[in-house]
Protein backbone atom coordinates (compact mmCIF):
# COMPACT_ATOMS: atom_id res chain seq x y z
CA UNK A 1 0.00 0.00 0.00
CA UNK A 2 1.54 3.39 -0.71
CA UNK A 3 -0.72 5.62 1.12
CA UNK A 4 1.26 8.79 2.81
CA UNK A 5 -1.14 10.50 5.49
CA UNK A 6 0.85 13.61 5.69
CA UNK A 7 -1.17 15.35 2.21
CA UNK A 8 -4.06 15.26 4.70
CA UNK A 9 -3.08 16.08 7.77
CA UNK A 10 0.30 17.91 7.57
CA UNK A 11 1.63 21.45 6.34
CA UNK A 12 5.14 22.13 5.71
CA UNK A 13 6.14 25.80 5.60
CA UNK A 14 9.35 26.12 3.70
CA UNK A 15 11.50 28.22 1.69
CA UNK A 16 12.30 28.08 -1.89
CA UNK A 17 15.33 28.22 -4.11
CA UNK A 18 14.65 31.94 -4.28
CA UNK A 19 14.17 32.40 -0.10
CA UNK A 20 10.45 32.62 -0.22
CA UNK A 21 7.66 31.09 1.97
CA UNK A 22 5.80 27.90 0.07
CA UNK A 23 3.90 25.21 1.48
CA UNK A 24 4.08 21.59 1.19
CA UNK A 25 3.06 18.40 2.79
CA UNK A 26 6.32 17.73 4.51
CA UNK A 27 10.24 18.51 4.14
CA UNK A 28 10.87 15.39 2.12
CA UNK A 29 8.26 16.31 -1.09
CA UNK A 30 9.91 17.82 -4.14
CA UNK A 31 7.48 20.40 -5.33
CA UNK A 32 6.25 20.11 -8.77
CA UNK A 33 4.32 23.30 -9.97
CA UNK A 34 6.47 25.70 -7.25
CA UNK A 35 3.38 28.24 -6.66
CA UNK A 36 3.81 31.03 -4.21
CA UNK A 37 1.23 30.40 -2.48
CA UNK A 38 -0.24 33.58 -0.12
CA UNK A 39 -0.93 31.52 2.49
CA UNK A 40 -2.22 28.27 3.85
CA UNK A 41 -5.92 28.38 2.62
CA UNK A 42 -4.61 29.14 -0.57
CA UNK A 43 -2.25 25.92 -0.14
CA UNK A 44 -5.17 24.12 0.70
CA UNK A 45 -7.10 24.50 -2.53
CA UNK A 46 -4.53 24.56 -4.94
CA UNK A 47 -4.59 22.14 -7.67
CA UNK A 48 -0.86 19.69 -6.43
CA UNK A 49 -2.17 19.30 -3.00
CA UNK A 50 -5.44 17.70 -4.64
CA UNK A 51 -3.99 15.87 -6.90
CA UNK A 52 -1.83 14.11 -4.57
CA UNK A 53 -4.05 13.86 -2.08
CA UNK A 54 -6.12 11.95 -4.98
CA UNK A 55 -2.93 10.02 -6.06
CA UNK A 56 -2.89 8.45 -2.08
CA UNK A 57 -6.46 7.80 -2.10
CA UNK A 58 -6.42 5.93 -5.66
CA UNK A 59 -3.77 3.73 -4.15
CA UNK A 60 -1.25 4.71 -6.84
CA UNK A 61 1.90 4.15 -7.07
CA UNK A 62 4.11 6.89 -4.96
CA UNK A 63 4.86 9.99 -7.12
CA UNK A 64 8.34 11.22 -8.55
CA UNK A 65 7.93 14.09 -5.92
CA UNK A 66 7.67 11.10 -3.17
CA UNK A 67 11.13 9.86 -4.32
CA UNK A 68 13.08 10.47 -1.46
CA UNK A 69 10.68 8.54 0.27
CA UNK A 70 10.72 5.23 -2.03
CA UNK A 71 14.80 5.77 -1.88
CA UNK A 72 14.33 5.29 1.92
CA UNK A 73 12.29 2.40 0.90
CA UNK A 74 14.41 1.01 -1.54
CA UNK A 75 17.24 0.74 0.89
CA UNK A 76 14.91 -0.94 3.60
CA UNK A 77 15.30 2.08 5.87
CA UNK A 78 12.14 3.42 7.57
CA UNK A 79 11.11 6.77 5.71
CA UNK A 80 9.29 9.53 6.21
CA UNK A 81 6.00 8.27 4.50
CA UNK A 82 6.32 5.28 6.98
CA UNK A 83 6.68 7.71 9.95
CA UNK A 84 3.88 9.69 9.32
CA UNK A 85 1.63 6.97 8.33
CA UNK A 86 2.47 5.38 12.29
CA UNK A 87 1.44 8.79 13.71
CA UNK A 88 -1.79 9.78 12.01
CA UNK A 89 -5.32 7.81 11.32
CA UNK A 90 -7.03 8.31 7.59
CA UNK A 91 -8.47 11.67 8.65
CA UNK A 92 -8.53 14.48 6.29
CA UNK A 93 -8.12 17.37 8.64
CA UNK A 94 -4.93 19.14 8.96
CA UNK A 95 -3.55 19.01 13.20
CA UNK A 96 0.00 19.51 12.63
CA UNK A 97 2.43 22.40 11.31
CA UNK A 98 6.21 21.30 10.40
CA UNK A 99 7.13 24.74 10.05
CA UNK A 100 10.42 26.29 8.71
CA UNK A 101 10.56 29.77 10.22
CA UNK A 102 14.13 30.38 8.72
CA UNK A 103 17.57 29.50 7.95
CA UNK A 104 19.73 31.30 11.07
CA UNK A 105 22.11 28.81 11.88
CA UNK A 106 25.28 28.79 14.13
CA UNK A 107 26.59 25.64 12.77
CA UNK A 108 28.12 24.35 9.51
CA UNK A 109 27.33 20.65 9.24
CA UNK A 110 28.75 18.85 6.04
CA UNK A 111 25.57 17.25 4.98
CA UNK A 112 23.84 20.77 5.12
CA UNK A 113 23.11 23.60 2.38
CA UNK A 114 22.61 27.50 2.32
CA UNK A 115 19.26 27.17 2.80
CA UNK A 116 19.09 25.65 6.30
CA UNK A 117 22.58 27.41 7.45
CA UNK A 118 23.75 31.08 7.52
CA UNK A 119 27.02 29.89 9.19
CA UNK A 120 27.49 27.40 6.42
CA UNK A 121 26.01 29.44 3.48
CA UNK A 122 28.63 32.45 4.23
CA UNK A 123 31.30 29.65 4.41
CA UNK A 124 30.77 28.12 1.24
CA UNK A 125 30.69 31.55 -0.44
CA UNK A 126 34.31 32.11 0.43
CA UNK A 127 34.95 29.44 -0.71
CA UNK A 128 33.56 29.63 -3.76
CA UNK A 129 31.00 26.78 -3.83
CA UNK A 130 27.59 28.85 -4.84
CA UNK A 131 27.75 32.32 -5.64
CA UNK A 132 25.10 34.22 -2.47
CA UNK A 133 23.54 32.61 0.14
CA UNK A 134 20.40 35.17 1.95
CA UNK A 135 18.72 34.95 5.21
CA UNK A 136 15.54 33.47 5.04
CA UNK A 137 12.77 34.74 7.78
CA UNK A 138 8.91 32.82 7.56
CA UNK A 139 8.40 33.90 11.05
CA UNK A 140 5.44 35.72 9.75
CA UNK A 141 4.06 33.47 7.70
CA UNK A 142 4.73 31.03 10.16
CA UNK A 143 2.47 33.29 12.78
CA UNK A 144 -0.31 33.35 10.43
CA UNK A 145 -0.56 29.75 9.92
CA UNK A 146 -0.99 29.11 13.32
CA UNK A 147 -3.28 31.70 13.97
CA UNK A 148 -5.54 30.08 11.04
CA UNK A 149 -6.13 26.20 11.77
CA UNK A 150 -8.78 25.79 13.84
CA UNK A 151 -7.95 21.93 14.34
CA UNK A 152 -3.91 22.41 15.09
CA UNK A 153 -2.65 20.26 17.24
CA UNK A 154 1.07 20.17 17.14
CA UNK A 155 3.69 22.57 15.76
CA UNK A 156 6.98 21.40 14.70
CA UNK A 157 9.84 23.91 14.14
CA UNK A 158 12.90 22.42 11.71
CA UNK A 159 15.84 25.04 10.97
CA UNK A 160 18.25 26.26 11.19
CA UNK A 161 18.09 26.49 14.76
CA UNK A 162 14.70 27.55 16.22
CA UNK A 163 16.25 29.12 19.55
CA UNK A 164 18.18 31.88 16.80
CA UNK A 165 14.96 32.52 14.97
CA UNK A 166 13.58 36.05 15.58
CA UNK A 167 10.31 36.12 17.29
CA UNK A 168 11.26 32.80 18.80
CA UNK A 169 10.35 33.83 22.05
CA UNK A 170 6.91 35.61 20.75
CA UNK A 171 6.12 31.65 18.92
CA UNK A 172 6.45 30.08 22.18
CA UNK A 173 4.57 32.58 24.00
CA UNK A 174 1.41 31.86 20.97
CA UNK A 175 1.74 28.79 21.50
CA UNK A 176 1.45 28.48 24.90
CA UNK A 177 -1.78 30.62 24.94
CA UNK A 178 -3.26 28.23 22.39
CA UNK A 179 -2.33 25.19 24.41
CA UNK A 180 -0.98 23.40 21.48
CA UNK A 181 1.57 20.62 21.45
CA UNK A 182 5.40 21.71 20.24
CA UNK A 183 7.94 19.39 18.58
CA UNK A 184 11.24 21.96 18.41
CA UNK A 185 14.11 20.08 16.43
CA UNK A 186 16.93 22.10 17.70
CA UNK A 187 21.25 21.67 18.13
CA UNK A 188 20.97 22.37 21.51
CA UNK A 189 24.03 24.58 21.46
CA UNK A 190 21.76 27.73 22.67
CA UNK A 191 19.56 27.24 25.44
CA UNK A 192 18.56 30.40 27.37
CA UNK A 193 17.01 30.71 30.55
CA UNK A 194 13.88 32.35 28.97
CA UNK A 195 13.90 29.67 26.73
CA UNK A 196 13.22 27.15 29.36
CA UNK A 197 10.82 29.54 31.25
CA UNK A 198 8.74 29.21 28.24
CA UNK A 199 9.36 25.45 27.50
CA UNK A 200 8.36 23.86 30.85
CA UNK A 201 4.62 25.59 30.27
CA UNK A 202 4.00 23.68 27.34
CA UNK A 203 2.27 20.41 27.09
CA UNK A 204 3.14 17.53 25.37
CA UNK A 205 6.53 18.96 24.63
CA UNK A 206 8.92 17.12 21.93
CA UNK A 207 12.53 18.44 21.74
CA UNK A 208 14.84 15.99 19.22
CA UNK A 209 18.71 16.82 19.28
CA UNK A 210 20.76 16.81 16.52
CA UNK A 211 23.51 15.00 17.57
CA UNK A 212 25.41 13.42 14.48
CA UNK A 213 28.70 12.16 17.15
CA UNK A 214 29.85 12.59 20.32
CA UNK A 215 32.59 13.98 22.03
CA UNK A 216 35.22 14.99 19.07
CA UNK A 217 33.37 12.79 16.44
CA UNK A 218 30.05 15.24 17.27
CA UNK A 219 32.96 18.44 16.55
CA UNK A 220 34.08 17.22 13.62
CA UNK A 221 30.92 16.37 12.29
CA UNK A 222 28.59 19.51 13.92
CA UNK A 223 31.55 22.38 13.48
CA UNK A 224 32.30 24.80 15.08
CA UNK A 225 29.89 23.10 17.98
CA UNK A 226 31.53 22.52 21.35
CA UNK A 227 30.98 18.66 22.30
CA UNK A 228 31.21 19.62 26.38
CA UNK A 229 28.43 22.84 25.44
CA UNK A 230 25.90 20.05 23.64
CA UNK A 231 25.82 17.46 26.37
CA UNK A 232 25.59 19.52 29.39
CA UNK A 233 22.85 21.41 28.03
CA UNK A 234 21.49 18.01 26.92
CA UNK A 235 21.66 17.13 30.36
CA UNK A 236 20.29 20.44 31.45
CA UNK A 237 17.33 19.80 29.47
CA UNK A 238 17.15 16.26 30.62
CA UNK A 239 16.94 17.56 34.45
CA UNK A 240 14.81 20.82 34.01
CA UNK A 241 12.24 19.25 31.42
CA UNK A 242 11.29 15.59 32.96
CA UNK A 243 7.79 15.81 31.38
CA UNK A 244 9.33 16.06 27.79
CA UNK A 245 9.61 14.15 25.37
CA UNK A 246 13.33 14.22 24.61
CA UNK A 247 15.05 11.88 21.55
CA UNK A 248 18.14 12.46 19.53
CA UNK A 249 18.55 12.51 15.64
CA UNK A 250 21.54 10.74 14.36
CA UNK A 251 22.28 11.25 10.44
CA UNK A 252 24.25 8.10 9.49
CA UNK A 253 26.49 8.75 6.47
CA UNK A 254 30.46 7.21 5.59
CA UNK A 255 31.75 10.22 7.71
CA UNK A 256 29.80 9.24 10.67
CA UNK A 257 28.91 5.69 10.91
CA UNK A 258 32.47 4.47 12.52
CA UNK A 259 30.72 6.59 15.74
CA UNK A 260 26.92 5.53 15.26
CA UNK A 261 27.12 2.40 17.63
CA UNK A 262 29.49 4.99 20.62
CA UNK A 263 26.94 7.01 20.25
CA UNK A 264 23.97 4.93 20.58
CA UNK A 265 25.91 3.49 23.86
CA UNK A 266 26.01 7.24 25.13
CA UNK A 267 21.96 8.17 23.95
CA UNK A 268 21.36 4.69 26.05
CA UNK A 269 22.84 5.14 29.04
CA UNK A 270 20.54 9.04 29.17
CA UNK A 271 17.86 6.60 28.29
CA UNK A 272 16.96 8.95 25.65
CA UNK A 273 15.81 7.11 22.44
CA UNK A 274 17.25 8.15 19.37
CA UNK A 275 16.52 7.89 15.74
CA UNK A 276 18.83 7.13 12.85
CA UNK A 277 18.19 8.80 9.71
CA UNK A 278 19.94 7.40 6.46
CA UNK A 279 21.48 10.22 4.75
CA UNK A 280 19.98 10.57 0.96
CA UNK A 281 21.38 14.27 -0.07
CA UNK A 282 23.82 15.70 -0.93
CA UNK A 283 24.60 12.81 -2.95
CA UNK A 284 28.20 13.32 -2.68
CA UNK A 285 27.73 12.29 0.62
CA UNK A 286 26.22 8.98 0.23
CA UNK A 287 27.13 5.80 0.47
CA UNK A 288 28.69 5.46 -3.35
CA UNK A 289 31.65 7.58 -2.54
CA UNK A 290 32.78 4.14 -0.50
CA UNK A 291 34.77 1.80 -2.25
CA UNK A 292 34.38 -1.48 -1.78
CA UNK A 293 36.92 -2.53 0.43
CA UNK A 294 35.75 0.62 2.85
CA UNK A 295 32.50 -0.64 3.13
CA UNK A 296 33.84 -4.44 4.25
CA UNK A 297 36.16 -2.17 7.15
CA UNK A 298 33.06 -1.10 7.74
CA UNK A 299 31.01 -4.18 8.30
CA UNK A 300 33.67 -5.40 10.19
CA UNK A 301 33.98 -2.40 12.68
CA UNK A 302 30.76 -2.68 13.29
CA UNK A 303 30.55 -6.19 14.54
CA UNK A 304 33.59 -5.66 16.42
CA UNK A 305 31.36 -2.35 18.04
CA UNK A 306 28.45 -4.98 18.71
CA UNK A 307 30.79 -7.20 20.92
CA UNK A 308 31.84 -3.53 23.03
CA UNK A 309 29.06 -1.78 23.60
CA UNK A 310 25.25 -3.02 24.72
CA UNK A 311 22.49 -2.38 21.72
CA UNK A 312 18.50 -3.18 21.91
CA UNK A 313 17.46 -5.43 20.05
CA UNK A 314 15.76 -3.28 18.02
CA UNK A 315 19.61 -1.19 17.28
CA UNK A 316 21.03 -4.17 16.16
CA UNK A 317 18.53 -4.66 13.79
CA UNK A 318 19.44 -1.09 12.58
CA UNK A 319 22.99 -2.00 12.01
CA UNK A 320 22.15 -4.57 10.27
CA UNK A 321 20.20 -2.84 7.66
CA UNK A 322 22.70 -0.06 7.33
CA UNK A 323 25.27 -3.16 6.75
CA UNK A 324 22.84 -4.83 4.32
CA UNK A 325 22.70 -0.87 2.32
CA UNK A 326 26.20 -0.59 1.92
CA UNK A 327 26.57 -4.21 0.56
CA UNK A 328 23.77 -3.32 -2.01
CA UNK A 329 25.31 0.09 -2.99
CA UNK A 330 27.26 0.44 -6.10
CA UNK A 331 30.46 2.55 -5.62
CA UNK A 332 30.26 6.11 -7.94
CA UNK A 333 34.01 7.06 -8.45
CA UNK A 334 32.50 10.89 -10.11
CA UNK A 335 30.84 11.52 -6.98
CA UNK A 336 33.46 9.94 -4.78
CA UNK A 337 35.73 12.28 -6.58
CA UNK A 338 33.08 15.25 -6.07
CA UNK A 339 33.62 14.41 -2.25
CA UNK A 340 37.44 14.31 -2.16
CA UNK A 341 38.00 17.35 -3.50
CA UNK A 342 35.10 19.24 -1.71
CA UNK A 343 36.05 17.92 1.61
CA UNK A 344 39.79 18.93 1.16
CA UNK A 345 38.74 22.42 0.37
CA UNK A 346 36.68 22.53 3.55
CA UNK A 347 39.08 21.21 6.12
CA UNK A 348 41.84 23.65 4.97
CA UNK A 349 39.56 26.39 4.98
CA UNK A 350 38.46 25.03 8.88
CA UNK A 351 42.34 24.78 9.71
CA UNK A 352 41.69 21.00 11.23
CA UNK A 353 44.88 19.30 11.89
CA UNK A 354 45.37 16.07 9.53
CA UNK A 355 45.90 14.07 13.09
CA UNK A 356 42.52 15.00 14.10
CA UNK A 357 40.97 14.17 10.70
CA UNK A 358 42.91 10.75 10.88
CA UNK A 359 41.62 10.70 14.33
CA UNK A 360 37.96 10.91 13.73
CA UNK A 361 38.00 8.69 10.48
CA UNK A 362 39.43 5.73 12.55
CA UNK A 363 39.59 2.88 10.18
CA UNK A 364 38.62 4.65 7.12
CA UNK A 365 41.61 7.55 6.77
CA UNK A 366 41.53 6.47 2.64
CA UNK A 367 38.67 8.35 2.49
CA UNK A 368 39.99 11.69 1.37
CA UNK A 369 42.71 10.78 -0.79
């Protein structure tokens, strides 16, 4: 079946190539007619959102905008069609906001773009990899959108990072006087005490951590993020917010994976669950860029992991599936190439020491040569 219940019951606010508010049913859809839409009853009658809602209905098979989706599929990891199908019955009324109220960002992950990171979009300009980079700011559009659904729910706020936004503090204090449920995904690199005045007087309260590595894995991978910043705040928000729902968000990718079992042993003993996510884009950060005898050291660090550190049942499964997707990729020596080259240009820029690079890519340092 290849239903997806997020047409019907979810709105994405986003940005678009050219930094302006759109709407779509979640972060993963690739839109096909790219209206500019004035705002969400607009959205709601517009001619793609029918169709697909009629595509779902008619049992079809899932659209080319859905592709990310049937990727995740593909590869036997859980996508985002799965995850929203889990969370919401076949109504057709829309309870939830996944809203993206702007780009601020004060960290320059790999994995990342221009779009979702100031800090990284200004980077990659001097360094020549796009041309301009702008602040986006949906905060308004955001505002209205939650002023207008009379059946809202639950908010979710995806960034960037929600505690830069403007008007951050102004959101919380809306949402609070409408008594609706708030998933923030957030770094957790800037936590505020007004932040946490505001946080501990909402209900059902969500907050997932980026986390991506710990200790100088999590610096590497989350620069210019301070590892000893992260997990006392983590902790912070552990100890000040027991009625939260707190769970990390670990995107697994060749320049991470060596630390994905570590860090699952460090998200256990917080008993904090955590989700991994299986990196799709930027391509030349997938899985092809591995050559073949990479992806066996690999396999076999992994099962040597297995025998260090205590996994659930339902973690080793995981593993397994990410060691069953790199056994069924085919190596791309263009886009390993891509990444070489790309990486290179970014670690001299970032002045990190070839020891630590060696350092964090353990059994793998043939990666960037």
């Amino acid at each position: 079946m290849t239903y997806c219940s997020a047409p019907f019951n979810s709105i994405r606010i986003d940005a678009t190539d050219n930094f302006q508010a759109t709407y779509k049913p979640c972060c993963a859809y690739k839109l096909v007619e790219h209206t500019q839409y004035s705002g969400v009853a607009e959205y709601l009658q517009s001619s793609e959102l029918i169709k697909l809602q009629q595509n779902f209905l008619d049992n079809i098979t899932l659209p080319e905008s859905c592709g990310v989706c049937q990727q995740q599929e593909n590869q036997n990891q859980v996508s985002l069609r799965q995850h929203f199908n889990s969370k919401f019955n076949q109504s057709q009324k829309i309870t939830q906001l996944e809203i993206f109220p702007g780009n601020v960002c004060n960290l320059q992950c790999f994995m990342c773009s221009k779009n979702f990171s100031t800090a990284l979009g200004a980077e990659q300009k001097k360094l020549n990899l796009i041309d301009n980079y702008q602040e986006i700011n949906n905060v308004d559009s955001c505002i209205e959108a939650i002023m207008s659904l009379p059946e809202l729910k639950n908010v979710s706020f995806i960034g960037g990072e929600f505690f830069l936004t403007k008007k951050n503090l102004e959101i919380l204090d809306l949402l609070i006087q409408k008594q609706i449920q708030v998933r923030v995904v957030t770094n957790a690199t800037v936590i505020l005490p007004a932040h946490l005045e505001r946080l501990k007087k909402i209900p059902g309260l969500e907050l997932q951590i980026s986390i991506d590595g710990i200790n100088n894995s999590y610096e590497f991978m989350r620069y210019p993020g301070k590892w000893n910043t992260v997990d006392s705040n983590i902790r912070r928000l552990k100890n000040e917010l027991p009625d939260a729902q707190l769970n990390f968000n670990f995107v697994v990718q060749p320049l991470n994976i060596q630390y994905m079992i570590p860090t699952l042993d460090y998200t256990n003993q917080l008993i904090i669950p955590t989700r991994l996510t299986n990196l799709i884009e930027p391509t030349w950060l997938t899985w092809v860029i591995l050559t073949d005898p990479e992806k066996q050291q690999i396999h076999q660090l992994l099962n040597q992991q297995q025998t260090q550190y205590k996994l659930t049942t339902q973690q080793k499964t995981q593993v397994y599936n990410y060691q069953e997707t790199l056994e069924n990729t085919t190596p791309d020596l263009a886009l390993r190439h891509v990444f070489v080259q790309r990486m290179n240009k970014i670690l001299q820029y970032r002045q990190i020491p070839a020891d630590k690079i060696a350092q964090h890519l353990a059994k793998l340092s043939t990666l960037l040569s």
